[in-house]
Protein backbone atom coordinates (compact mmCIF):
# COMPACT_ATOMS: atom_id res chain seq x y z
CA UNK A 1 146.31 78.77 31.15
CA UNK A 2 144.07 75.83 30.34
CA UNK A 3 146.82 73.14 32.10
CA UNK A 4 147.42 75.38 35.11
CA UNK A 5 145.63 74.71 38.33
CA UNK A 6 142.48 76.99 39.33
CA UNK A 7 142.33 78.75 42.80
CA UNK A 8 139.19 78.98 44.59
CA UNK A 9 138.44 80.28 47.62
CA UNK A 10 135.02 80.68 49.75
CA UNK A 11 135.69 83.84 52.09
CA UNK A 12 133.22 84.29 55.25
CA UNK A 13 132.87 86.03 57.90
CA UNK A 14 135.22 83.41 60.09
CA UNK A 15 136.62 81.51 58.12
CA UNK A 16 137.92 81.35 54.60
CA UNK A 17 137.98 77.61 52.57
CA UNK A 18 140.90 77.33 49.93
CA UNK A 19 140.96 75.11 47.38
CA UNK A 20 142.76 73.97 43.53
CA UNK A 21 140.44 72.81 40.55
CA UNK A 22 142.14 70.56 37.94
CA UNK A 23 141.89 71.99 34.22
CA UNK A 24 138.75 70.11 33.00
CA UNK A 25 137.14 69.49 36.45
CA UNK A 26 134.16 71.00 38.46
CA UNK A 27 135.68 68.87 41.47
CA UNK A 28 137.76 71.27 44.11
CA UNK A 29 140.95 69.22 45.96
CA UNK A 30 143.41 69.82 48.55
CA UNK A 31 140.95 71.89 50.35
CA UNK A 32 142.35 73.78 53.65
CA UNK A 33 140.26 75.94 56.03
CA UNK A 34 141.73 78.77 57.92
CA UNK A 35 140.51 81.65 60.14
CA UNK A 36 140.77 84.65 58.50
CA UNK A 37 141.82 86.73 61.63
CA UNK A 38 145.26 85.01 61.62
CA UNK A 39 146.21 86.27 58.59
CA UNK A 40 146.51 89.73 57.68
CA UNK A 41 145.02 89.79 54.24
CA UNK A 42 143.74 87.85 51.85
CA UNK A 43 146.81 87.85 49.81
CA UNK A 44 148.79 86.71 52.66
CA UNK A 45 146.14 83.57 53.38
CA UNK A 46 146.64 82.85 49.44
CA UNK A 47 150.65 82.58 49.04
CA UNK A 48 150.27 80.40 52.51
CA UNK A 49 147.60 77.83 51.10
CA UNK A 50 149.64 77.80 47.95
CA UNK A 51 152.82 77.61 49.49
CA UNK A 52 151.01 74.55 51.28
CA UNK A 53 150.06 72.92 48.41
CA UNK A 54 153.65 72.85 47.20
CA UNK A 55 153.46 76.13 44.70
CA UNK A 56 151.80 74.94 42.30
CA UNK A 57 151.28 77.28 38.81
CA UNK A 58 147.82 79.16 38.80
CA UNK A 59 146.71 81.43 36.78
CA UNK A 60 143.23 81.65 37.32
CA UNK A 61 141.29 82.04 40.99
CA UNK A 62 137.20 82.72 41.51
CA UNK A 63 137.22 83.88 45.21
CA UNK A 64 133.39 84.22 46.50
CA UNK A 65 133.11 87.40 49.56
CA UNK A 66 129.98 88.07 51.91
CA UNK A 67 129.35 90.98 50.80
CA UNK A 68 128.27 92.62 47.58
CA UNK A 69 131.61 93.22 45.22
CA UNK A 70 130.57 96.89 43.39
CA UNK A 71 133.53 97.99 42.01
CA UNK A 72 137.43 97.23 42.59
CA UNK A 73 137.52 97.50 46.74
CA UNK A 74 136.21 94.82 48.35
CA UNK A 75 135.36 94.93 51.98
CA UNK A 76 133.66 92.32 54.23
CA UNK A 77 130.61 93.31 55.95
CA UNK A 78 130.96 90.71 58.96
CA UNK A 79 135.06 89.94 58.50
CA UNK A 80 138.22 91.61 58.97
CA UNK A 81 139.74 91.52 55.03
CA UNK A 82 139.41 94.55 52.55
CA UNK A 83 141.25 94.14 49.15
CA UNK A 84 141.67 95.52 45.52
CA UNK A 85 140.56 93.10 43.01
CA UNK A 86 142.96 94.05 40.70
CA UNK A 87 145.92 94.88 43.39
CA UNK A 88 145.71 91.66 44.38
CA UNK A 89 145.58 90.00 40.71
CA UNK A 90 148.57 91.33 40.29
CA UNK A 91 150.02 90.43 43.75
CA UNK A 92 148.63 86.90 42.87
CA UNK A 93 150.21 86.48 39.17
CA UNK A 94 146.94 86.07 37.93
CA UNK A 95 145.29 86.25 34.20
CA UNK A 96 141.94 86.24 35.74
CA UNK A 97 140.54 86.89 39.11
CA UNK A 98 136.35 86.80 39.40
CA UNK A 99 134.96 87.86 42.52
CA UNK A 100 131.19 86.71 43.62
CA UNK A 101 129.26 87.15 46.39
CA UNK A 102 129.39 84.21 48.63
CA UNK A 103 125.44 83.02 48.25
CA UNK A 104 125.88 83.16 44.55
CA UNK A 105 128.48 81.07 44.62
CA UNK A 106 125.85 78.51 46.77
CA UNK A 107 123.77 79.30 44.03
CA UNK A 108 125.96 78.08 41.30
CA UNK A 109 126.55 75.12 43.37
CA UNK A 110 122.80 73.93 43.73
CA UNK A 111 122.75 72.10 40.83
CA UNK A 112 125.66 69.68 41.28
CA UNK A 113 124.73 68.56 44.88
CA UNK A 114 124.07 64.75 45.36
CA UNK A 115 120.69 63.43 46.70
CA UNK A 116 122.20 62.75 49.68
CA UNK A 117 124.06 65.86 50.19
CA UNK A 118 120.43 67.69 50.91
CA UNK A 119 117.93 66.71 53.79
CA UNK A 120 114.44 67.32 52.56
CA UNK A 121 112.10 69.48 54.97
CA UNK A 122 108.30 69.04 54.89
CA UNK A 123 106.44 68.13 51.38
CA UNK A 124 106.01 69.60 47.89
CA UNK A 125 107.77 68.80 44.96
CA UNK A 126 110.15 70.96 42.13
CA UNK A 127 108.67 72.38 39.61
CA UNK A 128 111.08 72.25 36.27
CA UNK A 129 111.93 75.23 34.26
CA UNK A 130 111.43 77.26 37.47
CA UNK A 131 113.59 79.85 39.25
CA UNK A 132 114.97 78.38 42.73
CA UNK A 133 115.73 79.81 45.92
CA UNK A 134 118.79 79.75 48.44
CA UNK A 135 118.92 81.61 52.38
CA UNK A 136 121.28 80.46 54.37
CA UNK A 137 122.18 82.43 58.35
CA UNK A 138 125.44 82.37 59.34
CA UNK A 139 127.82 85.03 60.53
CA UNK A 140 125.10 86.77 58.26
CA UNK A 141 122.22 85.94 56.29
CA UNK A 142 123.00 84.84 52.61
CA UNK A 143 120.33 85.30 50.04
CA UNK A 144 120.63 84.10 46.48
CA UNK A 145 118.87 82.24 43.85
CA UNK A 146 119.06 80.70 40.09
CA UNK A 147 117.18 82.10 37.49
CA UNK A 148 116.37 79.46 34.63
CA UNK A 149 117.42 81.48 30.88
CA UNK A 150 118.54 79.84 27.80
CA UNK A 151 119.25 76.25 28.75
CA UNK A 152 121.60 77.19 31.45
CA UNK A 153 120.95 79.12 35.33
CA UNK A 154 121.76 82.74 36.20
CA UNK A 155 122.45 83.45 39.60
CA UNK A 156 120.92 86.02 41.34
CA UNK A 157 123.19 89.03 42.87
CA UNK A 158 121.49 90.68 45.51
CA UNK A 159 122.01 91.50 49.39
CA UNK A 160 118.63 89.93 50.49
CA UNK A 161 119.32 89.52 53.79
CA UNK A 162 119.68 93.32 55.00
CA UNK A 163 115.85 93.26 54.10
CA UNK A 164 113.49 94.83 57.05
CA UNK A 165 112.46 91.83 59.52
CA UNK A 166 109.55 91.47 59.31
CA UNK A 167 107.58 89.94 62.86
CA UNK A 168 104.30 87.40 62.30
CA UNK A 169 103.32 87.64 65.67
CA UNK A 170 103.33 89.92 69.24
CA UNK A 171 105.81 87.88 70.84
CA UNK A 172 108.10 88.30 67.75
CA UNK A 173 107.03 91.80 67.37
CA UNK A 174 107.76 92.67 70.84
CA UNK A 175 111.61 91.27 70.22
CA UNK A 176 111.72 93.72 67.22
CA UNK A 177 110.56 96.56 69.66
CA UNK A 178 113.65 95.96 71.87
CA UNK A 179 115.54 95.64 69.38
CA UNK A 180 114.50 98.95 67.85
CA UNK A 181 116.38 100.38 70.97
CA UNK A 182 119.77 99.76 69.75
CA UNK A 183 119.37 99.57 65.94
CA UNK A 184 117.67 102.29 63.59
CA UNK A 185 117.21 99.07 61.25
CA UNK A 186 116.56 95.83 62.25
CA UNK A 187 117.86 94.03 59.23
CA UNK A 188 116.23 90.26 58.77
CA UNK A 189 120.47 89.45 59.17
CA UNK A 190 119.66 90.57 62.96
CA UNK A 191 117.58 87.72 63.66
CA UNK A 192 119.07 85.13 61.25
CA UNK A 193 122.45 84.90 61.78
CA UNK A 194 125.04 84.04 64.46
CA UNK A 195 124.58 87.35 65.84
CA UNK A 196 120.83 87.13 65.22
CA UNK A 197 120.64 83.49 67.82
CA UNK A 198 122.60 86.45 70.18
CA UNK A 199 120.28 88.82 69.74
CA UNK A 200 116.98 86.34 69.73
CA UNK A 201 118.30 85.17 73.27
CA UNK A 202 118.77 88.45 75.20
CA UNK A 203 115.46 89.76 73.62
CA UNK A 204 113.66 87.14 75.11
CA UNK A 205 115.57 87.12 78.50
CA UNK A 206 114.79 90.75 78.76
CA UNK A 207 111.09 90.12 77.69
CA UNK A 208 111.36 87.81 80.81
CA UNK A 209 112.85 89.72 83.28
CA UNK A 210 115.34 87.00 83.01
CA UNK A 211 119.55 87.98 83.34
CA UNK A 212 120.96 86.60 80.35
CA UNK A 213 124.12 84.66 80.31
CA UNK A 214 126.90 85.37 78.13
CA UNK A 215 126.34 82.81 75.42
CA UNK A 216 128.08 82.20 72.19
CA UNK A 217 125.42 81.19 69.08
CA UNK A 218 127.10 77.64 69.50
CA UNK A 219 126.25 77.35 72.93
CA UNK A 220 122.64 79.14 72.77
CA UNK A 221 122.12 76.09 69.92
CA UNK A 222 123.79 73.24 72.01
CA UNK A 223 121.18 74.88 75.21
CA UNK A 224 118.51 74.27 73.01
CA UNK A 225 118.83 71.29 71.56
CA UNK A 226 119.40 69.82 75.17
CA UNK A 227 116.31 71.55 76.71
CA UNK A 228 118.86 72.44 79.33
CA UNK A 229 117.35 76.76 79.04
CA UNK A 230 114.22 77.85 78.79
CA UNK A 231 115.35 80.97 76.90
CA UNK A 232 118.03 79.27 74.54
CA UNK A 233 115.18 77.19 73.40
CA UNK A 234 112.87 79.73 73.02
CA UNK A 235 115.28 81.57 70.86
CA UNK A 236 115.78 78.60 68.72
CA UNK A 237 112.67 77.82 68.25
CA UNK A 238 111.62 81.87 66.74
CA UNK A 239 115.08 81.43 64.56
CA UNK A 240 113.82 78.66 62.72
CA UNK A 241 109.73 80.57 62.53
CA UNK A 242 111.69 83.44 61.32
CA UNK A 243 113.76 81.31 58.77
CA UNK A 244 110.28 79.69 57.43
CA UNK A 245 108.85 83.37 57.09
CA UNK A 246 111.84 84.57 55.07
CA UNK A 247 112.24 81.68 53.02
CA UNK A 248 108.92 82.14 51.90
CA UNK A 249 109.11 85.60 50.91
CA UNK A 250 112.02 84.55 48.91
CA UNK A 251 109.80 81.94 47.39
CA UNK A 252 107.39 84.20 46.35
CA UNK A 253 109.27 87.14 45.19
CA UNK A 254 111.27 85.18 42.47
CA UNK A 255 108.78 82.75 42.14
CA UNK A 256 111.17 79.57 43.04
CA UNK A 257 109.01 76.53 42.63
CA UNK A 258 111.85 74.73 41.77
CA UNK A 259 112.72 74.52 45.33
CA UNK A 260 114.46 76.27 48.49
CA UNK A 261 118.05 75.31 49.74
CA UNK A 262 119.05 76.43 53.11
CA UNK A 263 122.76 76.74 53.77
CA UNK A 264 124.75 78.29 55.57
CA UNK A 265 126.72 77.23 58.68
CA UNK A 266 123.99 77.05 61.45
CA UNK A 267 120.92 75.10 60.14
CA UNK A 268 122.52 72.56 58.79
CA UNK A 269 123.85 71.87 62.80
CA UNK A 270 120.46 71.29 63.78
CA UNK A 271 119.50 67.85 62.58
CA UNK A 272 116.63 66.94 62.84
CA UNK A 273 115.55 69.26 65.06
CA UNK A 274 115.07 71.69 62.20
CA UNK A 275 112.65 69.36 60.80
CA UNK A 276 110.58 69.20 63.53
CA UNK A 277 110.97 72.61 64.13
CA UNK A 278 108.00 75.12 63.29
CA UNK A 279 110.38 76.02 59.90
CA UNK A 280 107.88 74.03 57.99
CA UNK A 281 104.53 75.33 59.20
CA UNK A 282 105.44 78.92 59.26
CA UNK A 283 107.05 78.59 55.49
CA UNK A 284 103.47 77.88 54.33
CA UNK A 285 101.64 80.45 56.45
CA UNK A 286 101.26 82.70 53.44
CA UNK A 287 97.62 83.71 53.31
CA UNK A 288 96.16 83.61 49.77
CA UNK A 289 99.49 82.31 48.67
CA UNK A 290 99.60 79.05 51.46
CA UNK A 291 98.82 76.60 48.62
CA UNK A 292 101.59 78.35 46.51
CA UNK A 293 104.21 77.46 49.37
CA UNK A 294 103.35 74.48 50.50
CA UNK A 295 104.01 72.54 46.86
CA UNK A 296 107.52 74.22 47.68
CA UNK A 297 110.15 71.54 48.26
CA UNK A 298 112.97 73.12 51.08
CA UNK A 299 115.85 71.16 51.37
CA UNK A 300 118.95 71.84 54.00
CA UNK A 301 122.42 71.66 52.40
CA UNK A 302 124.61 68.79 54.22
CA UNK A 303 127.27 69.45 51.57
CA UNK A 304 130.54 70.62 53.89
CA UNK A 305 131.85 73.04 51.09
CA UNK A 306 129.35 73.47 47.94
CA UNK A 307 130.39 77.25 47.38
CA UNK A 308 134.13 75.93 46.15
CA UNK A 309 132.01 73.82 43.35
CA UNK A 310 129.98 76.57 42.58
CA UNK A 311 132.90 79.09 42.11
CA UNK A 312 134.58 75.95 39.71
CA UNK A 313 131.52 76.66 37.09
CA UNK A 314 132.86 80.19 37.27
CA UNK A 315 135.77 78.74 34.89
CA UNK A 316 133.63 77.03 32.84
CA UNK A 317 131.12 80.28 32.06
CA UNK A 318 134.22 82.39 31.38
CA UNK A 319 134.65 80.25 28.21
C-alpha cells in the first residue's frame, strides 16, 4: 500500500478536483477538474479520472464533501452526488477511504501554502501557538479552523456557515426582513455564497423598487467590479461587510489570533477590490473586542487547489 498511488479528490458543489499523491509526497499531480453534473456518481467520476490517468494502482483515496459526513451516507447539501462510504470503497478497490468535510480539508492545507499563495488584507500580525481561522463563500459558505494540540494542528469539524445571519445595520437588516419572506432561516450561507451575491442583489433591487435582472453570481461580480449597476455594486459591496462581520465572529469564538484565511471560489476573484472593500473595517467593528480583531492578520487564499494538499496530510496522520 505504501508504493501505490493516493487518490484525492476535492468535491463541491460544481465541480469536483481529482488528483494522485506519490507515496512519500504532500504534493498532488495530474490534477483534472470536472463538473459533477456530467457524471452520475462519484464512483463513475473516479474510474473516469483514473481511467485518464492510465489506471494506475490505488489503494488509498481522502475525498473532502461540502457537507458534514455523519455516518456512512453521504449527501451534498449544494450538489447532485449521494454515496456510501463504504459501498463505494469497495466499488473503488480501496484499503482505506477517509471522507472530510471540504473546509477541513482547507484547514489542513493552511499550513503548507507559500507566501505568495495568500494576499494579505488590512494589518495585524499572527500570533504563534494560536488557533486559526478559515471562511470561505462559494456555492456555500465553508467554515473551518486549526486548533494548535501537541506539536501538531487539529482541524475543526463543524457546519459554521448555516449559523443565523446576523445584520450590523438597517439597510442590512431590512435585506434580512425580505428575506424572512421566503426562508424560515436565513442561514449566514444565504448571504455568503453564490446564491447569497443572488439573493444580496434582488434584496436590494426590491428595496429599490428596482426590476432585477436575471443575473448569475459571476455576472452580479463582473457588474460590480465595472461600476456598470448600481445594484450589483451595492450587493458586492454588503457581501464583503457581511464577510468582515462573520470572519470576526469566527475570530473570536475560537480565539484565532494566528490569523484568518478566506477561500473559497468567489473572494479570491475580486482582486484587489476586496482589499479596498469595507471587509477590513467591518472585521474590526467588534465593540469591546475591536482591539482584539484588528491585531488579526486575514489573508485571501490565491492557491488554485489547496484542499487536494490538505487531504494529502490525511495519509500522513493515518500513520
Amino acid at each position: 500500500m505504501t508504493n501505490a498511488m493516493r487518490l484525492v479528490v476535492d468535491i463541491g458543489g460544481t465541480n469536483a478536483r481529482f488528483a494522485l499523491v506519490p507515496p512519500g509526497s504532500l504534493e498532488p499531480q495530474d490534477e483534472k477538474t470536472m463538473q459533477c453534473a456530467e457524471f452520475a456518481s462519484l464512483e463513475h467520476a473516479a474510474r473516469h479520472y483514473l481511467e485518464q490517468c492510465g489506471d494506475p494502482a490505488v489503494r488509498e483515496a481522502a475525498i473532502d464533501v461540502a457537507v458534514d459526513p455523519i455516518g456512512d451516507f453521504i449527501k451534498l447539501t449544494n450538489g447532485p452526488w449521494a454515496f456510501s462510504i463504504e459501498q463505494t470503497r469497495r466499488a473503488l478497490g480501496l484499503d482505506r477511504l477517509q471522507i472530510v468535510n471540504d473546509f477541513t480539508a482547507l484547514a489542513l492545507a493552511v499550513p503548507t501554502l507559500r507566501p505568495e499563495e495568500l494576499q494579505s488584507v488590512g494589518g495585524g500580525a499572527s500570533v504563534a501557538g494560536t488557533p486559526l481561522a478559515v471562511i470561505g463563500p462559494g456555492t456555500g459558505l465553508g467554515v473551518s479552523g486549526l486548533i494548535p494540540a501537541a506539536n501538531r494542528y487539529v482541524a475543526l469539524k463543524g457546519e459554521g456557515g448555516h449559523t443565523a445571519f446576523s445584520p450590523m445595520n438597517e439597510r442590512e437588516a431590512s435585506v434580512l426582513r425580505w428575506l424572512q419572506q421566503s426562508y424560515d432561516h436565513v442561514s449566514t450561507e444565504r448571504v455568503l455564497s453564490g446564491m447569497g451575491l443572488e439573493n444580496l442583489y434582488q434584496a436590494l433591487c426590491a428595496l429599490d423598487g428596482i426590476q432585477p435582472k436575471p443575473l448569475a453570481p459571476d455576472k452580479i461580480t463582473a457588474a460590480a467590479l465595472a461600476s456598470a449597476d448600481v445594484q450589483c455594486s451595492a450587493a458586492v459591496e454588503m457581501f464583503c461587510a457581511i464577510l468582515g462581520t462573520a470572519a470576526a465572529n469566527l475570530v473570536v469564538t475560537i480565539g484565532a489570533r494566528a490569523g484568518c484565511y478566506i477561500g473559497g471560489g468567489i473572494v479570491p476573484r475580486l482582486g484587489d477590490y476586496f482589499a479596498r472593500s469595507p471587509f477590513r473595517s467591518r472585521f474590526e467593528t467588534k465593540g469591546r473586542f475591536s482591539a482584539y480583531v484588528a491585531a488579526v492578520p486575514t489573508y485571501v487564499i490565491l492557491a488554485q487547489t489547496p484542499a487536494l494538499r490538505g487531504l494529502a496530510t490525511l495519509f500522513q496522520d493515518a500513520r
